[in-house]
PDB file of N, CA and C in Angstrom:
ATOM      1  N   UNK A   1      12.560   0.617   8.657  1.00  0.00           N
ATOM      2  CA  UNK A   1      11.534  -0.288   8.172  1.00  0.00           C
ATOM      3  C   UNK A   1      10.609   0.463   7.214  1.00  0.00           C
ATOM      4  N   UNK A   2      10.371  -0.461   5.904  1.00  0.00           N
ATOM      5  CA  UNK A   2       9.176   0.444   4.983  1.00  0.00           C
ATOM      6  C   UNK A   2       8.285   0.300   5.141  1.00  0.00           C
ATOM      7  N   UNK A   3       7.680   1.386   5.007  1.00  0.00           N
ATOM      8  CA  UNK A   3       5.395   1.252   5.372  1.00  0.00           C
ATOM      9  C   UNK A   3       4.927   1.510   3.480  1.00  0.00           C
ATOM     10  N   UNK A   4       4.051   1.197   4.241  1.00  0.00           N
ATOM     11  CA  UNK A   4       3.147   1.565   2.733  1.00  0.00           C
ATOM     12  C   UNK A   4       2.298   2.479   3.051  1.00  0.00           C
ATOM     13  N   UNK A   5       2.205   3.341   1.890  1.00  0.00           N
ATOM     14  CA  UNK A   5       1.288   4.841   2.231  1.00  0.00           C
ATOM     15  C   UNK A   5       0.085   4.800   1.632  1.00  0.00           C
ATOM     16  N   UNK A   6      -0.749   5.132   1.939  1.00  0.00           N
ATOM     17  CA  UNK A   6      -1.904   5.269   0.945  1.00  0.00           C
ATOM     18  C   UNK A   6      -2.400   6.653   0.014  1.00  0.00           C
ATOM     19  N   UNK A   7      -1.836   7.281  -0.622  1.00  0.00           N
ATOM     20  CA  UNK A   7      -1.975   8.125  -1.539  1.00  0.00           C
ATOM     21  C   UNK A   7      -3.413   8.877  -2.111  1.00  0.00           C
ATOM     22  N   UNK A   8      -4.221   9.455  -1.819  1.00  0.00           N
ATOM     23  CA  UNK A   8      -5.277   9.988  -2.260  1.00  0.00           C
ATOM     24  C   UNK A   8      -5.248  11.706  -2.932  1.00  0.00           C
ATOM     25  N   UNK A   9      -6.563  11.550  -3.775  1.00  0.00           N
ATOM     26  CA  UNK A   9      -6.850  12.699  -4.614  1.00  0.00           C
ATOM     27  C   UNK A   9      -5.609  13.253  -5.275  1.00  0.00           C
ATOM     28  N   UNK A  10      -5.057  12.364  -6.325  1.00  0.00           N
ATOM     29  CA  UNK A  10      -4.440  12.413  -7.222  1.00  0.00           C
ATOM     30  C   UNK A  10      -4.876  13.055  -8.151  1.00  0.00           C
ATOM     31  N   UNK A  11      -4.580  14.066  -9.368  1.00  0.00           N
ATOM     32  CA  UNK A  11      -4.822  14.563 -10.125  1.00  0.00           C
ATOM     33  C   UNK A  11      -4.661  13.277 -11.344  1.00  0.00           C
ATOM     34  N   UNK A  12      -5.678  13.216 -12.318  1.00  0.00           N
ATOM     35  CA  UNK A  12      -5.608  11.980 -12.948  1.00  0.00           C
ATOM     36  C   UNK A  12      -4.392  11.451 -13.906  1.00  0.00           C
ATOM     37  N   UNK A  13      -3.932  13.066 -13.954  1.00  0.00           N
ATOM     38  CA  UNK A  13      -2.870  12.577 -15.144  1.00  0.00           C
ATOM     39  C   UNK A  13      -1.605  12.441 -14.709  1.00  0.00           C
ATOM     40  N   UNK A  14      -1.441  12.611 -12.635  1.00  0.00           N
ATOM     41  CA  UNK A  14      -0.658  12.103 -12.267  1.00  0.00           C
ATOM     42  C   UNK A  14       0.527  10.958 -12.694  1.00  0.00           C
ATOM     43  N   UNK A  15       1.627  10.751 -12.957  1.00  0.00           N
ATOM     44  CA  UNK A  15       2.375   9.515 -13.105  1.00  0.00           C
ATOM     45  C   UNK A  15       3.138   9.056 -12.201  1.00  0.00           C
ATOM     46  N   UNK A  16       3.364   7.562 -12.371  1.00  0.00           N
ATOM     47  CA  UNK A  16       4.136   6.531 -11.004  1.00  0.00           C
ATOM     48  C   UNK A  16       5.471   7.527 -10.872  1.00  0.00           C
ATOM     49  N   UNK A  17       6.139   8.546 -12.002  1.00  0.00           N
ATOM     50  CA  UNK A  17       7.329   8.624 -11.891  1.00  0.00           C
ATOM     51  C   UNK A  17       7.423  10.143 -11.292  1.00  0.00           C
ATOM     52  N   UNK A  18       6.319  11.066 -11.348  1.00  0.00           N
ATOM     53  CA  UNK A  18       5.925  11.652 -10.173  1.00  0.00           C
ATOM     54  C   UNK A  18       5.911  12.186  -8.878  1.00  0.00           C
ATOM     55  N   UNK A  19       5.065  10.825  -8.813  1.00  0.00           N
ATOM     56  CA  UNK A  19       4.597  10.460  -7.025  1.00  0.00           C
ATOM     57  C   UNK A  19       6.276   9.910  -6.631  1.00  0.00           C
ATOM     58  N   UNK A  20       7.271   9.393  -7.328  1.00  0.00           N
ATOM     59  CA  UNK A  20       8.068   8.530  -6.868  1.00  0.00           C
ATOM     60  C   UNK A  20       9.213   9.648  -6.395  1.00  0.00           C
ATOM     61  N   UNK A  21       9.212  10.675  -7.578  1.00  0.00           N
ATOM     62  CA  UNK A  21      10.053  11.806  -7.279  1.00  0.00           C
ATOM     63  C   UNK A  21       9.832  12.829  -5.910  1.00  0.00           C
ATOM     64  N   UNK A  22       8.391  12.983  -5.959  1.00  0.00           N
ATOM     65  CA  UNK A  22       8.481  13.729  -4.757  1.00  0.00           C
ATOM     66  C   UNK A  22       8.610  12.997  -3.724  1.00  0.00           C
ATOM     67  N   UNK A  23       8.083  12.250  -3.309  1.00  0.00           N
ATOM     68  CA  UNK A  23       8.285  10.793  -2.249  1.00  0.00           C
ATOM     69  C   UNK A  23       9.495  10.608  -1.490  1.00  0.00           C
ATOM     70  N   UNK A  24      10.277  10.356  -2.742  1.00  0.00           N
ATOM     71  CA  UNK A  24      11.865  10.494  -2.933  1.00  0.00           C
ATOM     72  C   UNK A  24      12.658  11.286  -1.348  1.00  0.00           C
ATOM     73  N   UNK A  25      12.372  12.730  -1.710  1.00  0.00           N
ATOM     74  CA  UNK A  25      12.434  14.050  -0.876  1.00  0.00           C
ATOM     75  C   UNK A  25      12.285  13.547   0.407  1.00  0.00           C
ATOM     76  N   UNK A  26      12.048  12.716   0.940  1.00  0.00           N
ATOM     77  CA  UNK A  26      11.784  12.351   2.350  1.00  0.00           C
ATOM     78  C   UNK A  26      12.167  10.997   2.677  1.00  0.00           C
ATOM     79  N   UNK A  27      12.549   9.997   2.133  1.00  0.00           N
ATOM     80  CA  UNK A  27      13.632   8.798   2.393  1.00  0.00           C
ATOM     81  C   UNK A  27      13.585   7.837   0.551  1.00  0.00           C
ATOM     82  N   UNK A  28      13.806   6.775   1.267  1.00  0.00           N
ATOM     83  CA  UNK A  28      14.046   5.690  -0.215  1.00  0.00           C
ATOM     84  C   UNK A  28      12.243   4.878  -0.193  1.00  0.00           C
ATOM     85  N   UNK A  29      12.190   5.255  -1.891  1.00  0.00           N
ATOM     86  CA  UNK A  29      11.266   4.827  -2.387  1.00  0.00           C
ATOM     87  C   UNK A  29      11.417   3.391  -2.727  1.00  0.00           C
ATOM     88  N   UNK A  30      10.345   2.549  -1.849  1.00  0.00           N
ATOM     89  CA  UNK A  30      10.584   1.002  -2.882  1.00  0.00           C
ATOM     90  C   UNK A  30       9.368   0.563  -3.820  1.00  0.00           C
ATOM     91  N   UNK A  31       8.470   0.865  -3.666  1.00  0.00           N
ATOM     92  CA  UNK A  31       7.237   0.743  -4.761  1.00  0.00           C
ATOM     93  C   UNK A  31       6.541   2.255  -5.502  1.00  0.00           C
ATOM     94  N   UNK A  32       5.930   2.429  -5.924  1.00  0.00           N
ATOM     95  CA  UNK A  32       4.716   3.197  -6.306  1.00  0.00           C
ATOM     96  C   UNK A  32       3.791   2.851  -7.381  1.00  0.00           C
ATOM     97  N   UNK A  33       2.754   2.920  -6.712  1.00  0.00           N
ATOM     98  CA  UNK A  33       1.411   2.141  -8.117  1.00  0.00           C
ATOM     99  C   UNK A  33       0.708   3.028  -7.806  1.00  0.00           C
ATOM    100  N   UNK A  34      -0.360   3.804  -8.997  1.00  0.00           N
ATOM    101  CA  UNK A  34      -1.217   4.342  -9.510  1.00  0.00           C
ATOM    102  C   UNK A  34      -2.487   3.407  -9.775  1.00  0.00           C
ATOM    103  N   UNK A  35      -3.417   3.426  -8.644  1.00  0.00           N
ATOM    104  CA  UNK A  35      -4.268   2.204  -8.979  1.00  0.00           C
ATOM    105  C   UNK A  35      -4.913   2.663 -10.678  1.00  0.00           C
ATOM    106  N   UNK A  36      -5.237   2.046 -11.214  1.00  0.00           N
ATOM    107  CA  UNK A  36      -6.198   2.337 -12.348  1.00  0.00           C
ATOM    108  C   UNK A  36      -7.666   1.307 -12.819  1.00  0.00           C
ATOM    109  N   UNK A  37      -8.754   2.236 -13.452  1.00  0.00           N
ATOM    110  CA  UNK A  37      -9.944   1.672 -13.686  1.00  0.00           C
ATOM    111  C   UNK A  37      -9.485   0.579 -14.715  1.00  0.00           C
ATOM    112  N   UNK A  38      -9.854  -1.230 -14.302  1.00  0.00           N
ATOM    113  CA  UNK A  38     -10.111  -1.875 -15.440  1.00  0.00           C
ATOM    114  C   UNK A  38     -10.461  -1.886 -16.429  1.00  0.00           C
ATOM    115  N   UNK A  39     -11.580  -1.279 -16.288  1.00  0.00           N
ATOM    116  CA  UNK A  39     -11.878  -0.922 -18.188  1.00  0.00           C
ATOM    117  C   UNK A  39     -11.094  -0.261 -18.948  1.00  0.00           C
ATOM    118  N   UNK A  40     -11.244   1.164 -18.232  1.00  0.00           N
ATOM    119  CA  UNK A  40     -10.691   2.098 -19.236  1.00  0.00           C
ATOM    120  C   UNK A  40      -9.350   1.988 -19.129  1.00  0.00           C
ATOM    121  N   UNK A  41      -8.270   2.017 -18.204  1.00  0.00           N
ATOM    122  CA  UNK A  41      -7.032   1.626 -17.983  1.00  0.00           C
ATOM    123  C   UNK A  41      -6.994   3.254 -17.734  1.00  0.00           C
ATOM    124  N   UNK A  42      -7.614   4.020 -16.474  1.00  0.00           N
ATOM    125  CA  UNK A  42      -7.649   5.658 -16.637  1.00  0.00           C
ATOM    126  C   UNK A  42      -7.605   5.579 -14.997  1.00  0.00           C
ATOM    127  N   UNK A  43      -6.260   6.275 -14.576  1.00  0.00           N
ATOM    128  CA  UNK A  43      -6.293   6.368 -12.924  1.00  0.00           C
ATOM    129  C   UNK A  43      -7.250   6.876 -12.129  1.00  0.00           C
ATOM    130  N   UNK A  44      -7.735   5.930 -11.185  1.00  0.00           N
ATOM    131  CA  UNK A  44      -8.764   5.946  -9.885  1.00  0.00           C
ATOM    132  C   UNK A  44      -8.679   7.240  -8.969  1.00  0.00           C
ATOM    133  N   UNK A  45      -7.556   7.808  -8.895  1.00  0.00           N
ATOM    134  CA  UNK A  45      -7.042   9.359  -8.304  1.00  0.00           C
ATOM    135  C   UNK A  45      -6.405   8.808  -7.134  1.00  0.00           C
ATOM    136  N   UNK A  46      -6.258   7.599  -6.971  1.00  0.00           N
ATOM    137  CA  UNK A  46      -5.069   7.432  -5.480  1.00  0.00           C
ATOM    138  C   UNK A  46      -4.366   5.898  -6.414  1.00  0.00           C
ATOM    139  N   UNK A  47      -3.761   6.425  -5.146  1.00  0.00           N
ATOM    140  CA  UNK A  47      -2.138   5.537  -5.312  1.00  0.00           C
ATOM    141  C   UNK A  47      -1.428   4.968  -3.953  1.00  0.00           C
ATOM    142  N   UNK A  48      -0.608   4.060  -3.755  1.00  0.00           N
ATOM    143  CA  UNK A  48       0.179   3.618  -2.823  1.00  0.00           C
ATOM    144  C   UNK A  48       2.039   4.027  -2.779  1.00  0.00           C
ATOM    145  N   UNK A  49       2.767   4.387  -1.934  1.00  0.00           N
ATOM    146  CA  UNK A  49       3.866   4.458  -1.922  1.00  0.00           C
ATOM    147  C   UNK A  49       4.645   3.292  -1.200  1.00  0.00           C
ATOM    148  N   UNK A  50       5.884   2.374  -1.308  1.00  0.00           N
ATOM    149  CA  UNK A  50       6.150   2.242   0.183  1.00  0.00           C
ATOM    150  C   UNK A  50       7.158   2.420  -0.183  1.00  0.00           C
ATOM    151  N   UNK A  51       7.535   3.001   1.286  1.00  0.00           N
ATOM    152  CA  UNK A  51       8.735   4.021   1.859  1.00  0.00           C
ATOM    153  C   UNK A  51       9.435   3.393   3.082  1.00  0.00           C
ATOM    154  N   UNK A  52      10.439   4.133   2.737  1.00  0.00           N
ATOM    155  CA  UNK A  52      11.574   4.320   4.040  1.00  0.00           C
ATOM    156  C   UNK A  52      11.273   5.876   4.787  1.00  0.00           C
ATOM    157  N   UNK A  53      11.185   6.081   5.987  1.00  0.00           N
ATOM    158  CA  UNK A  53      10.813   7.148   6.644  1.00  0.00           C
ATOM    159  C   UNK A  53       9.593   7.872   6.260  1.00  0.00           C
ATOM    160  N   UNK A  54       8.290   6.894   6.261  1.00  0.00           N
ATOM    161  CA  UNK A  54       7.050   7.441   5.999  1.00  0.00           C
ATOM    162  C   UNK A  54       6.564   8.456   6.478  1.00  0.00           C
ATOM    163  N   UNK A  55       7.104   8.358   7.896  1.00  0.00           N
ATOM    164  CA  UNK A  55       6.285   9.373   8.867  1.00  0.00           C
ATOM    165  C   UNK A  55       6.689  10.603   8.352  1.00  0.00           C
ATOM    166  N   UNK A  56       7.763  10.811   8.130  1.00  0.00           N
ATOM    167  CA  UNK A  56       8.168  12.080   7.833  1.00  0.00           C
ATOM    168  C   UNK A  56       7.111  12.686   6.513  1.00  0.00           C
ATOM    169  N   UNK A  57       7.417  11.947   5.632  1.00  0.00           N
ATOM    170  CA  UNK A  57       6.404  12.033   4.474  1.00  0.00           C
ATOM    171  C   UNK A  57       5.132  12.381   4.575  1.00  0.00           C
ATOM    172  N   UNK A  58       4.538  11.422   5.664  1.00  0.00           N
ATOM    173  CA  UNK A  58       3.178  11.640   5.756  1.00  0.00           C
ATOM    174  C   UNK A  58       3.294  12.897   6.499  1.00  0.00           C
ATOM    175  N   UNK A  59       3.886  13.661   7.210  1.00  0.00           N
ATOM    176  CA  UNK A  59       3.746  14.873   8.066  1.00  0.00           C
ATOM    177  C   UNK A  59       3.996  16.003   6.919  1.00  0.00           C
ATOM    178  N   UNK A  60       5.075  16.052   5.814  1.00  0.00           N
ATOM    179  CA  UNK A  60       4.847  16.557   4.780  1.00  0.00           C
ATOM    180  C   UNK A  60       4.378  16.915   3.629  1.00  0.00           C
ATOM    181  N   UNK A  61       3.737  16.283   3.224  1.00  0.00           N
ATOM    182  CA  UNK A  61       3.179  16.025   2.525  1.00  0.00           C
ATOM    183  C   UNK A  61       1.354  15.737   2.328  1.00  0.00           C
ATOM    184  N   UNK A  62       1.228  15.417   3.374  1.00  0.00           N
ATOM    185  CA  UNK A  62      -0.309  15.524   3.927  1.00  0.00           C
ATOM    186  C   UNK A  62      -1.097  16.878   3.784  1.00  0.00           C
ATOM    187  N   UNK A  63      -1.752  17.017   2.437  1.00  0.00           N
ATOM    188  CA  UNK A  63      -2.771  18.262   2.170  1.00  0.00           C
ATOM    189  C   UNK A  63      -1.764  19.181   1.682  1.00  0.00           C
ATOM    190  N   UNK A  64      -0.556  18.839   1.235  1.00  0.00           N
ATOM    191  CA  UNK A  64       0.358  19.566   0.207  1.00  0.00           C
ATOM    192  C   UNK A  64      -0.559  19.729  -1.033  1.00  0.00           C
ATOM    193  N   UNK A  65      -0.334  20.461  -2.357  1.00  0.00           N
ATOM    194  CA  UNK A  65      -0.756  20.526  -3.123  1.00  0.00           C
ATOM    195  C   UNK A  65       0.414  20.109  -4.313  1.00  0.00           C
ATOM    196  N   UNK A  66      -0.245  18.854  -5.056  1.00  0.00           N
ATOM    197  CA  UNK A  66       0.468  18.292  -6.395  1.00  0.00           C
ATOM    198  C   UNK A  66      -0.643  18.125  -7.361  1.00  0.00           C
ATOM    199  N   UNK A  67      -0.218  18.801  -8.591  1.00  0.00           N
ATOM    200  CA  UNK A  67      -0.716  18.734  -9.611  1.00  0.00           C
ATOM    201  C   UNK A  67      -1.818  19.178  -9.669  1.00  0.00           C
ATOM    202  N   UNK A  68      -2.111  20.241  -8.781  1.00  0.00           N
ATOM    203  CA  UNK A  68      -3.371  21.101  -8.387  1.00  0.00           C
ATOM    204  C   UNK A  68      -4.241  20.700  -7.522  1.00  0.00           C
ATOM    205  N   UNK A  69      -4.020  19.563  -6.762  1.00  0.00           N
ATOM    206  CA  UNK A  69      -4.901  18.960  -5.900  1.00  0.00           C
ATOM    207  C   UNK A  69      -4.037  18.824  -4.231  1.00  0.00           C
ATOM    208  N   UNK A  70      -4.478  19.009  -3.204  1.00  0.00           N
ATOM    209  CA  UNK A  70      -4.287  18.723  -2.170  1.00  0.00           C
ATOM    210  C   UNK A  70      -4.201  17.379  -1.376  1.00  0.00           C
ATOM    211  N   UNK A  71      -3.240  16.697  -1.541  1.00  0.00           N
ATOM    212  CA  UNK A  71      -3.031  15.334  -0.981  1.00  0.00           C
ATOM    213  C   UNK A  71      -3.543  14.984  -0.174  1.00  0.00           C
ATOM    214  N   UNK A  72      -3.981  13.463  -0.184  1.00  0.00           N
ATOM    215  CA  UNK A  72      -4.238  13.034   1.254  1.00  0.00           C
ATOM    216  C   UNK A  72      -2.865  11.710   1.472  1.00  0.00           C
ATOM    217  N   UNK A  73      -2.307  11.567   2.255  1.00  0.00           N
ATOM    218  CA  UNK A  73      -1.443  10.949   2.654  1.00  0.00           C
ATOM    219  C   UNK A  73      -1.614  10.007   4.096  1.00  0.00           C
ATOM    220  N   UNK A  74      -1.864   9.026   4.254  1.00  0.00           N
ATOM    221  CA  UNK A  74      -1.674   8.543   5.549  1.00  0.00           C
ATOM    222  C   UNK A  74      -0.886   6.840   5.054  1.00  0.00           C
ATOM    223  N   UNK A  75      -0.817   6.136   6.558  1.00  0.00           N
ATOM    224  CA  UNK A  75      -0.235   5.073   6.690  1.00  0.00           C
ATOM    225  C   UNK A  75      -1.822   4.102   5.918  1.00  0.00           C
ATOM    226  N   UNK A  76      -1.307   3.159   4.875  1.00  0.00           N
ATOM    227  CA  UNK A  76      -2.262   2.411   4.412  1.00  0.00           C
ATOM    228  C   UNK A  76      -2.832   1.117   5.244  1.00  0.00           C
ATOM    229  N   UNK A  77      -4.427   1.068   5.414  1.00  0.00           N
ATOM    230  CA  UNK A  77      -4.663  -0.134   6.045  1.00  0.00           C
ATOM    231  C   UNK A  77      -4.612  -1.376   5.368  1.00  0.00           C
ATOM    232  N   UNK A  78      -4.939  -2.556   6.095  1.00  0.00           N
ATOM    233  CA  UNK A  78      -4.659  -3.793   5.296  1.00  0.00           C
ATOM    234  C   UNK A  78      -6.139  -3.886   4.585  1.00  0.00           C
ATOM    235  N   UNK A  79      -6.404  -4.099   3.389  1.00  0.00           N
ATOM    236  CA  UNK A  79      -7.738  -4.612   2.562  1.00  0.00           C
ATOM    237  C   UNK A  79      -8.764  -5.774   3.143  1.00  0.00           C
ATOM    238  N   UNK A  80      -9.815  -5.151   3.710  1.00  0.00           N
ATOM    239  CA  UNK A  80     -10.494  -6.099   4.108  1.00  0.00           C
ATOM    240  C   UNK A  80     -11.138  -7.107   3.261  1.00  0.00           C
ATOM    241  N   UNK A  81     -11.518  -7.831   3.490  1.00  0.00           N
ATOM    242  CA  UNK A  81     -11.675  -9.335   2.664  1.00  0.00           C
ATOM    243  C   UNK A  81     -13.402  -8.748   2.644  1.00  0.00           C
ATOM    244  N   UNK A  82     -13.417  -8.979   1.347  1.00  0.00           N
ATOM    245  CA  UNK A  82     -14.801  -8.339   0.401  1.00  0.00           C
ATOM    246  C   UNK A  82     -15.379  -9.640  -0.254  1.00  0.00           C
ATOM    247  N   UNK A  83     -16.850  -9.978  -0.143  1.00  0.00           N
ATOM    248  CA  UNK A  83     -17.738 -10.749  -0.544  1.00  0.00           C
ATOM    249  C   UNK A  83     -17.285 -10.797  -2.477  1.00  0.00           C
ATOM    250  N   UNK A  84     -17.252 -11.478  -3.033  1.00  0.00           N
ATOM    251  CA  UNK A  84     -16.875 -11.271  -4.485  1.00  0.00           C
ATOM    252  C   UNK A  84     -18.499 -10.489  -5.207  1.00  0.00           C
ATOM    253  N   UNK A  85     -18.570  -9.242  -5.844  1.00  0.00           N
ATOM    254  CA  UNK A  85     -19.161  -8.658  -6.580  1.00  0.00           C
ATOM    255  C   UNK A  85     -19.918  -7.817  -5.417  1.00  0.00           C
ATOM    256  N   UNK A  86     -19.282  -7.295  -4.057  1.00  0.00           N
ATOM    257  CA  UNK A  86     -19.704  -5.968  -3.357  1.00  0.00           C
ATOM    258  C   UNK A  86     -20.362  -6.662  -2.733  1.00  0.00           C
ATOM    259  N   UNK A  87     -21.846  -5.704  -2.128  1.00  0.00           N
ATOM    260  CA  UNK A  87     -22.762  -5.800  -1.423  1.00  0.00           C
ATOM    261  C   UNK A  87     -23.677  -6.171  -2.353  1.00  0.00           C
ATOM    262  N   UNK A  88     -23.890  -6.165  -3.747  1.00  0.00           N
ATOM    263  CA  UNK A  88     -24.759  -6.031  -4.933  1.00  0.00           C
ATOM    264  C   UNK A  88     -25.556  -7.522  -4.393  1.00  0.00           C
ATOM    265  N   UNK A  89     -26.571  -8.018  -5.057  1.00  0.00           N
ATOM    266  CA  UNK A  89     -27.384  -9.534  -4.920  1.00  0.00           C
ATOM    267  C   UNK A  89     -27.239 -10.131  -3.608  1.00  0.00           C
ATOM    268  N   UNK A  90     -27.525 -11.367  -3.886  1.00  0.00           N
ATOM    269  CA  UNK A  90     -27.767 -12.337  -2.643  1.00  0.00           C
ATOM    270  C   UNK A  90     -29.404 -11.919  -2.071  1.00  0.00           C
ATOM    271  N   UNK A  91     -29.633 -13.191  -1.396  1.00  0.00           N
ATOM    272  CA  UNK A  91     -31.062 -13.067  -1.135  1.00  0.00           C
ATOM    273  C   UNK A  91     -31.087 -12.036   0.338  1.00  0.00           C
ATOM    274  N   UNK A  92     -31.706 -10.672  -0.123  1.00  0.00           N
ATOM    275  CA  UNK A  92     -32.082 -10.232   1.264  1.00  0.00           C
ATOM    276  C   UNK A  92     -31.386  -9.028   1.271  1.00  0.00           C
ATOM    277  N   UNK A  93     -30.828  -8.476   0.095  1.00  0.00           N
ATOM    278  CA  UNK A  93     -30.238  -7.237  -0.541  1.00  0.00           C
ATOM    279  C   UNK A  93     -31.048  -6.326  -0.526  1.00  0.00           C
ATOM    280  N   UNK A  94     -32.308  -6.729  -1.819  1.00  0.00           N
ATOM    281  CA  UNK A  94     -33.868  -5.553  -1.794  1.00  0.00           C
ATOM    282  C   UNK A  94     -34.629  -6.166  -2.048  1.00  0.00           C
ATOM    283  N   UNK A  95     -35.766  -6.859  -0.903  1.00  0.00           N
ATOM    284  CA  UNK A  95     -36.629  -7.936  -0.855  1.00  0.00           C
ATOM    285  C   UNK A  95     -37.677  -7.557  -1.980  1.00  0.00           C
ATOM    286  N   UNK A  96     -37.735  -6.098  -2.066  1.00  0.00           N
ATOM    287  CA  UNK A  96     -39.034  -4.805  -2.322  1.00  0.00           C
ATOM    288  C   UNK A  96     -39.246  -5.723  -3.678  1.00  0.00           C
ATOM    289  N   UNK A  97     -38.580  -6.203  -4.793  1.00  0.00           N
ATOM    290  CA  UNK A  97     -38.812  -7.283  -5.966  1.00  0.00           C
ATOM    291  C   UNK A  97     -39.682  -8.025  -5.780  1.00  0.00           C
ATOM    292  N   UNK A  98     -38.771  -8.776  -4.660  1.00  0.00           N
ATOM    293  CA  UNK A  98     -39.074 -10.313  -4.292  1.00  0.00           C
ATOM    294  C   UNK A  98     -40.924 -10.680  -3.828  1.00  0.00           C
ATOM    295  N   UNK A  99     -41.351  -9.241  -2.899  1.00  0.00           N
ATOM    296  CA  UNK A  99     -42.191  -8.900  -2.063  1.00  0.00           C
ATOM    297  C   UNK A  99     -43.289  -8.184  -2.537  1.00  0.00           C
ATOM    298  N   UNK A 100     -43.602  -8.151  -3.623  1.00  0.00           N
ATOM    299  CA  UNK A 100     -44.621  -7.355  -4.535  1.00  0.00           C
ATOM    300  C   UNK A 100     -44.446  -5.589  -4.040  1.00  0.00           C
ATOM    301  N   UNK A 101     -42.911  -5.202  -4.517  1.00  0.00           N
ATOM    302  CA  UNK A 101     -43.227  -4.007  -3.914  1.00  0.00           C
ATOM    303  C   UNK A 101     -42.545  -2.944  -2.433  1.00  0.00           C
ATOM    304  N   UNK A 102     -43.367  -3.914  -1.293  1.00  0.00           N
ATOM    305  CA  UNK A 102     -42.863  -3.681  -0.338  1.00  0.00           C
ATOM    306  C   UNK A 102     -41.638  -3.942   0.318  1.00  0.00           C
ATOM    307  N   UNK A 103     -41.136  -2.614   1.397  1.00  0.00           N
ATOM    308  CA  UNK A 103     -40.102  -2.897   1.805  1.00  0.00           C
ATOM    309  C   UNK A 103     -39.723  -4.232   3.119  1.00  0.00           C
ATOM    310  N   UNK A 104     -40.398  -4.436   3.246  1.00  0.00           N
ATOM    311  CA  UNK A 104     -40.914  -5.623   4.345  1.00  0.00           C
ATOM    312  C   UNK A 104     -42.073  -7.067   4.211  1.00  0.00           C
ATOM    313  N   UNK A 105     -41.076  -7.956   4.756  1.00  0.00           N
ATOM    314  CA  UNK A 105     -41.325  -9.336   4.267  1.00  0.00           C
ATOM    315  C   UNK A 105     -43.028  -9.767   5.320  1.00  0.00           C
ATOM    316  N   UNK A 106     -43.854 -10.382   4.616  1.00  0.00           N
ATOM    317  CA  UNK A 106     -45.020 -10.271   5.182  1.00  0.00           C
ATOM    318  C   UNK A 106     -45.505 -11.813   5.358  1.00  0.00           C
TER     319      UNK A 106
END
C-alpha cells in the first residue's frame, strides 16, 4: 500500500526528478511535488512523495543529507481545514484598533 511522505528542508534548487530518484532506492515512486511559492513560482523547501514501502524510506532517509541539507522525512498528515485568509481579520483578532489602543475591551 502507498503512503504519502511529507518531505522537509529541501534545498531550494532541489528538483521533482531528484527527490523521485533517490526515493526510488527504497520501493516504487507514484507521485512527487515540490510545493512552490505562488507568486514567485520559487520552491517552499518541502515536498511530498507517495511511495510504495515508505517506512523503509522514512527510516532512511530521515536527517540524511541531500543537496546540503539534512532531511526531514516522516509519514504526511491529512491538511486541516483552514479559515480562508489564516488567522489574519475577523472581529476579535486585535481589538487594541478597535479599543482606542488598549489590549482589553472596556
Amino acid at each position: 500500500m502507498s503512503k504519502k511522505l511529507y518531505v522537509g528542508n529541501l534545498n531550494f534548487a532541489s528538483t521533482e526528478e531528484e527527490l523521485k530518484n533517490l526515493f526510488s532506492q527504497y520501493g516504487d515512486v507514484t507521485s512527487v511535488v515540490i510545493i512552490k511559492d505562488k507568486n514567485s513560482g520559487r520552491s517552499r523547501g518541502f515536498g511530498f512523495v507517495e511511495m510504495e514501502n515508505a517506512d523503509a524510506a522514512i527510516a532512511q532517509l530521515n536527517g540524511k543529507e541531500f543537496g546540503g541539507r539534512p532531511l526531514t522525512v516522516n509519514e504526511a498528515r491529512e491538511r486541516e481545514n483552514r479559515r480562508q485568509g489564516g488567522q489574519r481579520g475577523g472581529f476579535g483578532h486585535d481589538n487594541r484598533r478597535r479599543f482606542g489602543g488598549h489590549s482589553h475591551q472596556r
